[in-house]
PDB file of N, CA and C in Angstrom:
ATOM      1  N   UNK A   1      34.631  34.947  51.861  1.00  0.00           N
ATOM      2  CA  UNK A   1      35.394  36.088  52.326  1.00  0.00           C
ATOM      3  C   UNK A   1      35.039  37.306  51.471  1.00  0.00           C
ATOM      4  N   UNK A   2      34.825  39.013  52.278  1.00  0.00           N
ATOM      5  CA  UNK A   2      34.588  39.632  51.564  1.00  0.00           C
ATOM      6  C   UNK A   2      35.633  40.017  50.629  1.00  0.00           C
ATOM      7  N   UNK A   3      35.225  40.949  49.396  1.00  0.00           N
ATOM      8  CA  UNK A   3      36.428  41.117  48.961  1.00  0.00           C
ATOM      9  C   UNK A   3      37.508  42.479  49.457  1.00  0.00           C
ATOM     10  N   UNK A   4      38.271  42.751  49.320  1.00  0.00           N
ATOM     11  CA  UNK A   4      39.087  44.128  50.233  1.00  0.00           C
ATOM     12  C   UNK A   4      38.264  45.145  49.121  1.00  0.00           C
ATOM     13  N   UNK A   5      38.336  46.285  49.931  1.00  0.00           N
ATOM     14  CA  UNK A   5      38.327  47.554  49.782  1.00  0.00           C
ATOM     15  C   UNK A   5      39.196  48.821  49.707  1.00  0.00           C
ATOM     16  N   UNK A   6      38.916  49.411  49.369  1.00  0.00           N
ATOM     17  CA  UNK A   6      40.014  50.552  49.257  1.00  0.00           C
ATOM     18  C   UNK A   6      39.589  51.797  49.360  1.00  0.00           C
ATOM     19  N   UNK A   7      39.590  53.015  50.704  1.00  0.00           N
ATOM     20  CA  UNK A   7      39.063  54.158  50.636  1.00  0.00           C
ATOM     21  C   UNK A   7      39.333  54.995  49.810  1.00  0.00           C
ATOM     22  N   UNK A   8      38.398  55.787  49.046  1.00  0.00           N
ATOM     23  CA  UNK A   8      38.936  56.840  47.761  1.00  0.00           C
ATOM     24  C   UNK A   8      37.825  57.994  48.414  1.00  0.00           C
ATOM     25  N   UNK A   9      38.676  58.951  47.315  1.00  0.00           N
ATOM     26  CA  UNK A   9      38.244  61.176  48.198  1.00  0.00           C
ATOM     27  C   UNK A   9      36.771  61.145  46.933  1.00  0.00           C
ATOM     28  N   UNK A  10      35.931  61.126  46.549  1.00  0.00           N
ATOM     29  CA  UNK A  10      35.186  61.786  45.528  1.00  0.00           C
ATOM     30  C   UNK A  10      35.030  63.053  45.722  1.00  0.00           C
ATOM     31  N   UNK A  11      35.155  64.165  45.251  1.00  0.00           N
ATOM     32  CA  UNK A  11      34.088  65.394  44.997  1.00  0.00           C
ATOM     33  C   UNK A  11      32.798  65.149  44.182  1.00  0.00           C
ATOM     34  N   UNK A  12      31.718  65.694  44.862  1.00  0.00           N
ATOM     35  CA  UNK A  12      30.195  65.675  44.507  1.00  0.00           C
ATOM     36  C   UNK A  12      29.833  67.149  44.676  1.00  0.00           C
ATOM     37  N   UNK A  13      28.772  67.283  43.823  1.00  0.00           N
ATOM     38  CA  UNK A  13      28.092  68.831  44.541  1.00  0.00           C
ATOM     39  C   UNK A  13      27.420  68.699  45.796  1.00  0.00           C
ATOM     40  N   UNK A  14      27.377  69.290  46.337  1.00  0.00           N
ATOM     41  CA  UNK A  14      26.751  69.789  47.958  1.00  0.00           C
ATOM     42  C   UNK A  14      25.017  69.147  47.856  1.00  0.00           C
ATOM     43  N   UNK A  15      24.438  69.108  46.903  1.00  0.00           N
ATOM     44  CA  UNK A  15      23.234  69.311  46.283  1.00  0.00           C
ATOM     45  C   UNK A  15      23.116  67.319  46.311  1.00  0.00           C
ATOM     46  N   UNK A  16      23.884  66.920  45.587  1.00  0.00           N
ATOM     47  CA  UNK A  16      23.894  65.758  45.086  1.00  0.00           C
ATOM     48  C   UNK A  16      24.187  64.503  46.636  1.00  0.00           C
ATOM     49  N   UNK A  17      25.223  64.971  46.973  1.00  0.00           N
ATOM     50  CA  UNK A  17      25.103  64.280  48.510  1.00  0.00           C
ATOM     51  C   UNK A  17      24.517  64.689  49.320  1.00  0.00           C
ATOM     52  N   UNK A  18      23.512  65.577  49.398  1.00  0.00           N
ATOM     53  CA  UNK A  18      22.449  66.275  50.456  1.00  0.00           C
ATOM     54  C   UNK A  18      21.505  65.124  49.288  1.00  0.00           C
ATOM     55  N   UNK A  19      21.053  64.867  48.595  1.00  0.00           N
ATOM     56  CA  UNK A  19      19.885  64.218  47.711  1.00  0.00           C
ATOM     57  C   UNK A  19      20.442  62.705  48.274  1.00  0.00           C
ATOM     58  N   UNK A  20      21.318  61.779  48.560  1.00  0.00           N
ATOM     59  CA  UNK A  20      22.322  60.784  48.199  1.00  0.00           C
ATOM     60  C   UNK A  20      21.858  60.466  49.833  1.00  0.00           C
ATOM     61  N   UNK A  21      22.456  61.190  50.709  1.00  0.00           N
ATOM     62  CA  UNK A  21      21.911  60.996  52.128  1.00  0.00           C
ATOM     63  C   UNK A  21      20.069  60.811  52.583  1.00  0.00           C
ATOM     64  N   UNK A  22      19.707  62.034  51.925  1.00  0.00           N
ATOM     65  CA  UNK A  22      18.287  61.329  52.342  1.00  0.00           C
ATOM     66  C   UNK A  22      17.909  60.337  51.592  1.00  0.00           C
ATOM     67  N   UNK A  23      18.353  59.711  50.560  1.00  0.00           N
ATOM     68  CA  UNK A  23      18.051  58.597  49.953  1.00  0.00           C
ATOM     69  C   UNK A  23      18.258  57.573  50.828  1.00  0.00           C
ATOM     70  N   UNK A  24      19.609  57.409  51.342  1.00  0.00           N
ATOM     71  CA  UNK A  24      19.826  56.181  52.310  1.00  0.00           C
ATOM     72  C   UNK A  24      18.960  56.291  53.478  1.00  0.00           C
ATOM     73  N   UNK A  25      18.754  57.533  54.108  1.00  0.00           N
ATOM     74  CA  UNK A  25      18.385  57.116  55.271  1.00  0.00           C
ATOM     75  C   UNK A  25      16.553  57.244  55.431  1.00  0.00           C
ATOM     76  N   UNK A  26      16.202  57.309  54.059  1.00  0.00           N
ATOM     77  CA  UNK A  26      14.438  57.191  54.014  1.00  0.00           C
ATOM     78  C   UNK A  26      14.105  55.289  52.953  1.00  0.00           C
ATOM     79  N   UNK A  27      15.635  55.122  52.769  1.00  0.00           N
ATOM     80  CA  UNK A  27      15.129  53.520  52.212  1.00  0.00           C
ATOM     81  C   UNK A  27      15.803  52.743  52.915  1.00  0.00           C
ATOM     82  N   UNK A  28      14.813  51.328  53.234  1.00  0.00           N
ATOM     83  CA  UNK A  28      15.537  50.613  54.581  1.00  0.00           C
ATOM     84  C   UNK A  28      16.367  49.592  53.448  1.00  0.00           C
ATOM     85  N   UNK A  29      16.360  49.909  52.069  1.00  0.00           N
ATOM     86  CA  UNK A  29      17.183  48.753  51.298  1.00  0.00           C
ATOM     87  C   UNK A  29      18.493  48.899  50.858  1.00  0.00           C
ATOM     88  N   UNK A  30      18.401  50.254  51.360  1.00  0.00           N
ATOM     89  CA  UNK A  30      19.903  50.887  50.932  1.00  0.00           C
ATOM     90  C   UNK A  30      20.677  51.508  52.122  1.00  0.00           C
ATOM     91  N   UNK A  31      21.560  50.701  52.400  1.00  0.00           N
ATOM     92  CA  UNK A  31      22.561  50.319  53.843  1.00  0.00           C
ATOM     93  C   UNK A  31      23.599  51.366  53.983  1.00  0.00           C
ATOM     94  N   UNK A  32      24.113  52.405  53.220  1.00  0.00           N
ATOM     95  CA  UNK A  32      24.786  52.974  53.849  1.00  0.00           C
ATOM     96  C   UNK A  32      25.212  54.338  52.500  1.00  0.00           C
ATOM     97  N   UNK A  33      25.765  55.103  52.252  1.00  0.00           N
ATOM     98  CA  UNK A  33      25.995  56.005  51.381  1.00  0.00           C
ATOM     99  C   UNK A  33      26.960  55.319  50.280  1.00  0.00           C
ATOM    100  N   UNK A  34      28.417  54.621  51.188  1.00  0.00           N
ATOM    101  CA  UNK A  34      28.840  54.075  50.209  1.00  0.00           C
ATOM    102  C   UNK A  34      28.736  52.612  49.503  1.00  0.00           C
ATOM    103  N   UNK A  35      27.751  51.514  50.473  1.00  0.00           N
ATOM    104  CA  UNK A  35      26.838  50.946  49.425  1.00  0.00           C
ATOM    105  C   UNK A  35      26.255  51.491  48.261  1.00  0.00           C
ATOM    106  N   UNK A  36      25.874  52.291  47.996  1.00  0.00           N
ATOM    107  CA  UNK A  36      25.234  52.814  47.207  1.00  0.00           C
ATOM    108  C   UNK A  36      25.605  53.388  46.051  1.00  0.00           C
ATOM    109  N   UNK A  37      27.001  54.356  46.249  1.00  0.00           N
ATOM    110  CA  UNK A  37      27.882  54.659  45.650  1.00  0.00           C
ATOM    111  C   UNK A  37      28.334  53.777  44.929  1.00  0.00           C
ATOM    112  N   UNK A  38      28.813  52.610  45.477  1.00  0.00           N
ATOM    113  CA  UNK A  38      29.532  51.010  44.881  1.00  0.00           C
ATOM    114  C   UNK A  38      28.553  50.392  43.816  1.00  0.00           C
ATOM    115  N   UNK A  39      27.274  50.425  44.210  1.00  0.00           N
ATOM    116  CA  UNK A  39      26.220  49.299  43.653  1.00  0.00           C
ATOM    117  C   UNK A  39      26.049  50.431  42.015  1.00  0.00           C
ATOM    118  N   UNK A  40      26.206  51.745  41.936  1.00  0.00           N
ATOM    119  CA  UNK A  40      26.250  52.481  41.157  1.00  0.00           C
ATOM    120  C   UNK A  40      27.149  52.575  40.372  1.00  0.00           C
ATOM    121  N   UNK A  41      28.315  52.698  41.013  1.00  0.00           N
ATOM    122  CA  UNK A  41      29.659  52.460  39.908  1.00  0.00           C
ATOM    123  C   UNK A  41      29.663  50.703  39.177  1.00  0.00           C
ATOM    124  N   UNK A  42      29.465  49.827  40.036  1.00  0.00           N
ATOM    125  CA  UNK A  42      29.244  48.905  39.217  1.00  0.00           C
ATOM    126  C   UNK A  42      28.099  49.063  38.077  1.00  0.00           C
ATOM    127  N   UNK A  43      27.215  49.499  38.219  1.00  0.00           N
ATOM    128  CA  UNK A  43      26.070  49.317  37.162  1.00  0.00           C
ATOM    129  C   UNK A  43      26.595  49.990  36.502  1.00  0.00           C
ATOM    130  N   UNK A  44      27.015  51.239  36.419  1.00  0.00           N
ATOM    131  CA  UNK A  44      27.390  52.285  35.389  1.00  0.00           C
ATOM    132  C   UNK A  44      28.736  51.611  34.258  1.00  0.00           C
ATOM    133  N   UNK A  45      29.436  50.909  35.371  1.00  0.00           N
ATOM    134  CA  UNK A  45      30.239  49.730  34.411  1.00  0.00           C
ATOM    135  C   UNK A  45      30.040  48.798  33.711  1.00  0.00           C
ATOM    136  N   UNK A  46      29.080  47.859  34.318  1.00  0.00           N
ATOM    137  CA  UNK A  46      28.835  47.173  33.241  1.00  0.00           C
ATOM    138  C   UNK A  46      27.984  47.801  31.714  1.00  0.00           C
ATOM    139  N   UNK A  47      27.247  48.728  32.261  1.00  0.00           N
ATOM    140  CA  UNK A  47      26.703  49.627  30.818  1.00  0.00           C
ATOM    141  C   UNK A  47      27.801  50.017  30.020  1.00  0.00           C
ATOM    142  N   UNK A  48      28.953  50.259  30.620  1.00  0.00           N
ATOM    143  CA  UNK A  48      29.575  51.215  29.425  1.00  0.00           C
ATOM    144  C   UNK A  48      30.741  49.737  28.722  1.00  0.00           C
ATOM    145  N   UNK A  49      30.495  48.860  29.682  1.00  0.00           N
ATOM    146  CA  UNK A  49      31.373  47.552  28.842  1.00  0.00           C
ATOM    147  C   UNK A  49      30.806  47.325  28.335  1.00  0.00           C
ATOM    148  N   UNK A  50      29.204  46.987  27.946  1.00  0.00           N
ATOM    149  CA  UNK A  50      28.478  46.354  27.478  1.00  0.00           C
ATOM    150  C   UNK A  50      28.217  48.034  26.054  1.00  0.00           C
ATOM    151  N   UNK A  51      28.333  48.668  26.437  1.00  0.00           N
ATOM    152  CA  UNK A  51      28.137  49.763  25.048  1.00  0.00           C
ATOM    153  C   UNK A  51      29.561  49.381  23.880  1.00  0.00           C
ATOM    154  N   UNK A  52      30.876  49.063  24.876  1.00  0.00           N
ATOM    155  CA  UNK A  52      32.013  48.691  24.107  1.00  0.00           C
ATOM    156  C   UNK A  52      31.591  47.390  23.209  1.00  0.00           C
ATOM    157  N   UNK A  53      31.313  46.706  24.159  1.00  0.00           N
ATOM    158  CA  UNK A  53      31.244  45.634  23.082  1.00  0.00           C
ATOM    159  C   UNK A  53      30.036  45.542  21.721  1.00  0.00           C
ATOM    160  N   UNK A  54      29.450  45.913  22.312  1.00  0.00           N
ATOM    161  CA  UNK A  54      28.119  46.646  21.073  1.00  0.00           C
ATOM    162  C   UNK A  54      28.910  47.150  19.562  1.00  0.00           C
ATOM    163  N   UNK A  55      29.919  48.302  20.643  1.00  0.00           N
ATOM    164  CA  UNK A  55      30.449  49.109  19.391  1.00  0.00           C
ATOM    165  C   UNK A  55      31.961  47.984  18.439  1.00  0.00           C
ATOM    166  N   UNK A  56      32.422  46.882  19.478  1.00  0.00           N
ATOM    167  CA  UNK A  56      33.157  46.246  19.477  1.00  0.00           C
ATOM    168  C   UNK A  56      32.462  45.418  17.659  1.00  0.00           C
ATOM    169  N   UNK A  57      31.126  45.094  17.947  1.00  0.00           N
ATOM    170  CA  UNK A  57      30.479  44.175  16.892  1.00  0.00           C
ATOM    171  C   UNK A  57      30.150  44.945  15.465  1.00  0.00           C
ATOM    172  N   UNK A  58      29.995  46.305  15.341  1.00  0.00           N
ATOM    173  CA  UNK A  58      30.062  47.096  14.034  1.00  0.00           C
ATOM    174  C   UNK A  58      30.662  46.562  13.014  1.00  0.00           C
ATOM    175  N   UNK A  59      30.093  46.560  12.459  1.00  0.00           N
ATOM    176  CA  UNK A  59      30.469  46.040  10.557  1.00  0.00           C
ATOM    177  C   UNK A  59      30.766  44.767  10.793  1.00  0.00           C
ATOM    178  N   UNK A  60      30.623  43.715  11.485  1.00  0.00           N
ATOM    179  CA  UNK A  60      30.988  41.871  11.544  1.00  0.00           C
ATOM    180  C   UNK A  60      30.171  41.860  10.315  1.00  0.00           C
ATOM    181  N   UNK A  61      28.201  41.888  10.284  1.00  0.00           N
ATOM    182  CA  UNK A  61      27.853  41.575   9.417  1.00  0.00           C
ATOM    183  C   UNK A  61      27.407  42.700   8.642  1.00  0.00           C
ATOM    184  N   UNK A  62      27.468  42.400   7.291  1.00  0.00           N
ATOM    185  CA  UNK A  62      27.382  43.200   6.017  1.00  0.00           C
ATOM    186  C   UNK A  62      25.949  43.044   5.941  1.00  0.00           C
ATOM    187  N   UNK A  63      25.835  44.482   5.392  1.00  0.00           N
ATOM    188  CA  UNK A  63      24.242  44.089   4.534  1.00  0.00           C
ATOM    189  C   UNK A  63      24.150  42.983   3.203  1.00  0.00           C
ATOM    190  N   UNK A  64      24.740  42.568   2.412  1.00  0.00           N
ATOM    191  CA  UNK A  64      24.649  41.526   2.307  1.00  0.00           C
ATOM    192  C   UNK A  64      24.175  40.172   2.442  1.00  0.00           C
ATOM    193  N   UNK A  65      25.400  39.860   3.885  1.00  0.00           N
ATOM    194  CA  UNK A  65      24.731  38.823   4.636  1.00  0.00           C
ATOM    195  C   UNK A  65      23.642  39.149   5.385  1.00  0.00           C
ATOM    196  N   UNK A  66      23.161  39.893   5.277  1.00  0.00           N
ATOM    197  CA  UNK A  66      21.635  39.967   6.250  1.00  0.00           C
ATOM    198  C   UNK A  66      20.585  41.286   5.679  1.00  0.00           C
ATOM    199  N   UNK A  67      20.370  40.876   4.498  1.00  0.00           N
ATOM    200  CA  UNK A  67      19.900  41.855   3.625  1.00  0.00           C
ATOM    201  C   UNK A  67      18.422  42.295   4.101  1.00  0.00           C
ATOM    202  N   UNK A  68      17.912  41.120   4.881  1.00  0.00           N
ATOM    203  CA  UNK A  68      16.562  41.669   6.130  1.00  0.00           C
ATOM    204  C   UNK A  68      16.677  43.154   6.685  1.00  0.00           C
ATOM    205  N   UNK A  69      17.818  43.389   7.118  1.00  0.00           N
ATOM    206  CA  UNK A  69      18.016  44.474   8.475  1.00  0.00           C
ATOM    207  C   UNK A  69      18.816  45.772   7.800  1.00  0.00           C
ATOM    208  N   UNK A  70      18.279  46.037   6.126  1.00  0.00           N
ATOM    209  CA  UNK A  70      18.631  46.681   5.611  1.00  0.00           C
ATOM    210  C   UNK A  70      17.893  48.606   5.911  1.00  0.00           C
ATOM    211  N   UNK A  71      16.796  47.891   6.428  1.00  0.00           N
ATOM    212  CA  UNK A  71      15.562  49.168   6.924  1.00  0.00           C
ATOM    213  C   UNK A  71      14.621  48.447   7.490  1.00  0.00           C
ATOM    214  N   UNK A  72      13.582  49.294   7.654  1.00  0.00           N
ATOM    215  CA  UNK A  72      12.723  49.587   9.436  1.00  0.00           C
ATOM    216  C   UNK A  72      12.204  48.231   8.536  1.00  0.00           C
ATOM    217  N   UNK A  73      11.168  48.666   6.976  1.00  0.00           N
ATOM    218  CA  UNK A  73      10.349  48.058   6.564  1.00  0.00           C
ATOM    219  C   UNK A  73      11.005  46.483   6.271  1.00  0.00           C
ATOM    220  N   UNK A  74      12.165  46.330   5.996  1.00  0.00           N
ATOM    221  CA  UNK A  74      12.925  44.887   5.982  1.00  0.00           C
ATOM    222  C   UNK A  74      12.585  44.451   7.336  1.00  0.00           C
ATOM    223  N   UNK A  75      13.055  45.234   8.420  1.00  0.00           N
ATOM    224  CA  UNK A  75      13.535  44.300   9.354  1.00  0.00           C
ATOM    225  C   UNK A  75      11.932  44.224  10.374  1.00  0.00           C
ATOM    226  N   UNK A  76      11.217  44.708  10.043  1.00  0.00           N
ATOM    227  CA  UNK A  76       9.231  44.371  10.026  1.00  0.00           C
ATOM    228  C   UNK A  76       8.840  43.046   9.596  1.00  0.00           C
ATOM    229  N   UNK A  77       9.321  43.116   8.282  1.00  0.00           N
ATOM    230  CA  UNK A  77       8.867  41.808   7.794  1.00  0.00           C
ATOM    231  C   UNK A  77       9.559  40.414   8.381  1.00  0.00           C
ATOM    232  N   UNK A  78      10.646  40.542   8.400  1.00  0.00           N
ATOM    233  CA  UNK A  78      11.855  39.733   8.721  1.00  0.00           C
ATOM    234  C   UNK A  78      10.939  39.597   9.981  1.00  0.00           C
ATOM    235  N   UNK A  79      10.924  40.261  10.916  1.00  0.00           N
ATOM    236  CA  UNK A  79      10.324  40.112  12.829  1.00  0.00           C
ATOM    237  C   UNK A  79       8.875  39.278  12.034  1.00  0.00           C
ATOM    238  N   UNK A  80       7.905  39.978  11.338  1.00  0.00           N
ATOM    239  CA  UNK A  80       6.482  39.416  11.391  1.00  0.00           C
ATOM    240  C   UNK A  80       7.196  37.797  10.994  1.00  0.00           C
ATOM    241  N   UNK A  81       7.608  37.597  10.261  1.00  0.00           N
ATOM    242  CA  UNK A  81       7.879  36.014   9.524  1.00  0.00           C
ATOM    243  C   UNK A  81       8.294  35.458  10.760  1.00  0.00           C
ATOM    244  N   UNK A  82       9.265  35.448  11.309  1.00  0.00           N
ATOM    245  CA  UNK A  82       9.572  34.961  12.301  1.00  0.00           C
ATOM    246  C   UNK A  82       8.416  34.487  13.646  1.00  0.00           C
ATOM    247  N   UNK A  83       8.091  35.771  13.852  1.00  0.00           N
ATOM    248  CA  UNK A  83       6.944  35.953  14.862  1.00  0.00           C
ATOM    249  C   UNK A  83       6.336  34.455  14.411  1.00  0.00           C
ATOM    250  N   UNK A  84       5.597  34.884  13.138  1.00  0.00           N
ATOM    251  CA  UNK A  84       4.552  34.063  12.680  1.00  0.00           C
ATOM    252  C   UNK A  84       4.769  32.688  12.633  1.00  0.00           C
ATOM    253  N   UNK A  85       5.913  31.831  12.320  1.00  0.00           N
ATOM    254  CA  UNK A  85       6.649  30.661  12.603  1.00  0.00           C
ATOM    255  C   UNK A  85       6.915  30.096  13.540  1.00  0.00           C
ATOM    256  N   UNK A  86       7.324  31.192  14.532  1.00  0.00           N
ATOM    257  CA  UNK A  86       7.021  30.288  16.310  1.00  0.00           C
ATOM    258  C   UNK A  86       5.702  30.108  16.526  1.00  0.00           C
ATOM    259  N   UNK A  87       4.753  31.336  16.276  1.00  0.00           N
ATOM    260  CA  UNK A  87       3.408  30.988  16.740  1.00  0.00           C
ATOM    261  C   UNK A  87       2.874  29.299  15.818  1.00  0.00           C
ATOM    262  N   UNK A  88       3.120  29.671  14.865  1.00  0.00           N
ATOM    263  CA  UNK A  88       2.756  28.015  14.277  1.00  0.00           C
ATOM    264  C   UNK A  88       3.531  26.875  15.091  1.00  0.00           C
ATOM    265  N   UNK A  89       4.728  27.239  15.202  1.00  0.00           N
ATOM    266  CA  UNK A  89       5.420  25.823  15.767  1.00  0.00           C
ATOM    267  C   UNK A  89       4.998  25.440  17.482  1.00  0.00           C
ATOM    268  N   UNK A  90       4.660  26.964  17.972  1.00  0.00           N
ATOM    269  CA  UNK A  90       4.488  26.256  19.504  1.00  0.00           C
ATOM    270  C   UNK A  90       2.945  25.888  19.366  1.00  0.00           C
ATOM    271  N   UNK A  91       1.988  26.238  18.364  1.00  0.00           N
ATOM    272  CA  UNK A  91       0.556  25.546  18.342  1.00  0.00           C
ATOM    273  C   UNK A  91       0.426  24.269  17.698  1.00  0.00           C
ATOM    274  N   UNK A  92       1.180  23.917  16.762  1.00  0.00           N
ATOM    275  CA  UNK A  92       1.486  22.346  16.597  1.00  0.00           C
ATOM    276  C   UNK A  92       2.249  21.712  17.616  1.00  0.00           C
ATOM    277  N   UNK A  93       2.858  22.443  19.149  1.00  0.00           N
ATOM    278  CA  UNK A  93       4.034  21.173  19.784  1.00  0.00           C
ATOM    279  C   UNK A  93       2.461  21.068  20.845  1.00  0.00           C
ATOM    280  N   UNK A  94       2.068  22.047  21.138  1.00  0.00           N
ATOM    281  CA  UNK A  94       0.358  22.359  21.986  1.00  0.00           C
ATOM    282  C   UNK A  94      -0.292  21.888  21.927  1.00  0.00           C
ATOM    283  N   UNK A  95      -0.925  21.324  20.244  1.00  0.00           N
ATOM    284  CA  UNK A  95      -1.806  20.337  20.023  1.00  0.00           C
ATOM    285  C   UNK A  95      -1.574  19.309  20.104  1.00  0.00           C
ATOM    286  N   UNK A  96      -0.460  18.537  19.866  1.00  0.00           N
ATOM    287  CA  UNK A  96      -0.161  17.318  19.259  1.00  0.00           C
ATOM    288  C   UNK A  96      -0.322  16.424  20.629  1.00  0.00           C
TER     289      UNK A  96
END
Protein backbone atom coordinates (compact mmCIF):
# COMPACT_ATOMS: atom_id res chain seq x y z
CA UNK A 1 0.00 0.00 0.00
CA UNK A 2 1.13 3.41 -0.93
CA UNK A 3 1.91 5.57 1.73
CA UNK A 4 -0.76 8.79 2.18
CA UNK A 5 0.10 12.05 1.11
CA UNK A 6 -0.58 15.35 1.99
CA UNK A 7 -0.98 18.48 -0.43
CA UNK A 8 1.30 21.49 0.68
CA UNK A 9 1.45 25.52 -1.11
CA UNK A 10 5.48 25.95 -1.81
CA UNK A 11 6.62 29.34 -3.12
CA UNK A 12 9.53 28.98 -5.73
CA UNK A 13 10.90 31.66 -8.04
CA UNK A 14 9.20 31.85 -11.42
CA UNK A 15 12.76 31.00 -12.83
CA UNK A 16 13.21 27.84 -10.76
CA UNK A 17 9.81 26.12 -11.70
CA UNK A 18 10.08 27.29 -15.36
CA UNK A 19 13.82 25.23 -15.02
CA UNK A 20 11.84 22.26 -12.74
CA UNK A 21 9.13 21.81 -15.59
CA UNK A 22 11.33 21.45 -18.47
CA UNK A 23 13.28 19.10 -16.49
CA UNK A 24 10.32 16.73 -16.12
CA UNK A 25 9.02 16.94 -19.28
CA UNK A 26 12.55 16.49 -21.40
CA UNK A 27 13.44 13.30 -18.89
CA UNK A 28 11.35 10.20 -19.42
CA UNK A 29 12.75 9.17 -15.69
CA UNK A 30 11.27 11.79 -13.96
CA UNK A 31 7.33 11.30 -13.72
CA UNK A 32 5.89 14.28 -12.70
CA UNK A 33 6.99 17.81 -10.95
CA UNK A 34 6.01 16.62 -7.66
CA UNK A 35 7.89 13.33 -7.91
CA UNK A 36 10.63 15.18 -8.11
CA UNK A 37 10.10 17.68 -5.60
CA UNK A 38 9.58 14.54 -3.05
CA UNK A 39 12.66 12.46 -4.31
CA UNK A 40 14.55 15.92 -3.44
CA UNK A 41 13.27 16.70 -0.13
CA UNK A 42 14.04 13.27 0.83
CA UNK A 43 17.67 13.40 -0.30
CA UNK A 44 18.18 16.78 1.11
CA UNK A 45 17.04 14.96 4.43
CA UNK A 46 18.82 12.39 4.73
CA UNK A 47 22.07 14.74 4.13
CA UNK A 48 21.26 17.01 6.76
CA UNK A 49 20.50 13.86 9.31
CA UNK A 50 23.42 12.37 8.32
CA UNK A 51 25.51 15.98 8.83
CA UNK A 52 23.68 15.78 12.53
CA UNK A 53 24.94 12.81 13.32
CA UNK A 54 28.51 13.53 12.06
CA UNK A 55 28.28 16.59 14.28
CA UNK A 56 26.43 14.28 16.88
CA UNK A 57 30.12 12.16 17.03
CA UNK A 58 32.58 15.34 17.87
CA UNK A 59 34.94 14.90 20.62
CA UNK A 60 33.82 10.80 21.35
CA UNK A 61 37.48 10.25 20.46
CA UNK A 62 40.37 12.24 21.90
CA UNK A 63 43.55 12.76 20.32
CA UNK A 64 44.95 10.66 22.63
CA UNK A 65 43.12 7.71 21.84
CA UNK A 66 43.92 8.03 18.27
CA UNK A 67 47.06 9.93 18.23
CA UNK A 68 47.33 8.78 14.22
CA UNK A 69 44.63 11.43 13.15
CA UNK A 70 46.41 14.11 14.91
CA UNK A 71 47.44 15.78 11.23
CA UNK A 72 47.39 15.30 7.45
CA UNK A 73 51.11 13.81 7.89
CA UNK A 74 49.84 11.28 10.89
CA UNK A 75 46.89 10.32 9.33
CA UNK A 76 49.19 9.51 5.72
CA UNK A 77 51.10 7.28 7.47
CA UNK A 78 48.43 5.67 9.56
CA UNK A 79 46.32 5.16 5.73
CA UNK A 80 49.91 4.00 3.98
CA UNK A 81 50.39 1.22 6.99
CA UNK A 82 47.17 0.09 6.71
CA UNK A 83 46.95 0.20 2.92
CA UNK A 84 50.15 -1.75 2.99
CA UNK A 85 48.82 -4.66 5.37
CA UNK A 86 45.76 -5.50 3.37
CA UNK A 87 47.80 -5.54 0.28
CA UNK A 88 50.07 -8.19 2.05
CA UNK A 89 47.19 -10.05 3.58
CA UNK A 90 44.97 -10.35 0.41
CA UNK A 91 48.41 -11.58 -1.58
CA UNK A 92 49.10 -14.27 0.96
CA UNK A 93 45.01 -15.42 1.08
CA UNK A 94 45.75 -15.25 -3.30
CA UNK A 95 48.64 -17.32 -3.17
CA UNK A 96 48.12 -19.85 -0.77
Amino acid sequence: MAERTKMIHVRMPISLVKALDDLVKRSPGIKSRSKFVTEAVENRLKKERYIEAVKGLAGMITAEEAPYWKDEASIDKWLSSNREADRKASEEKWQA
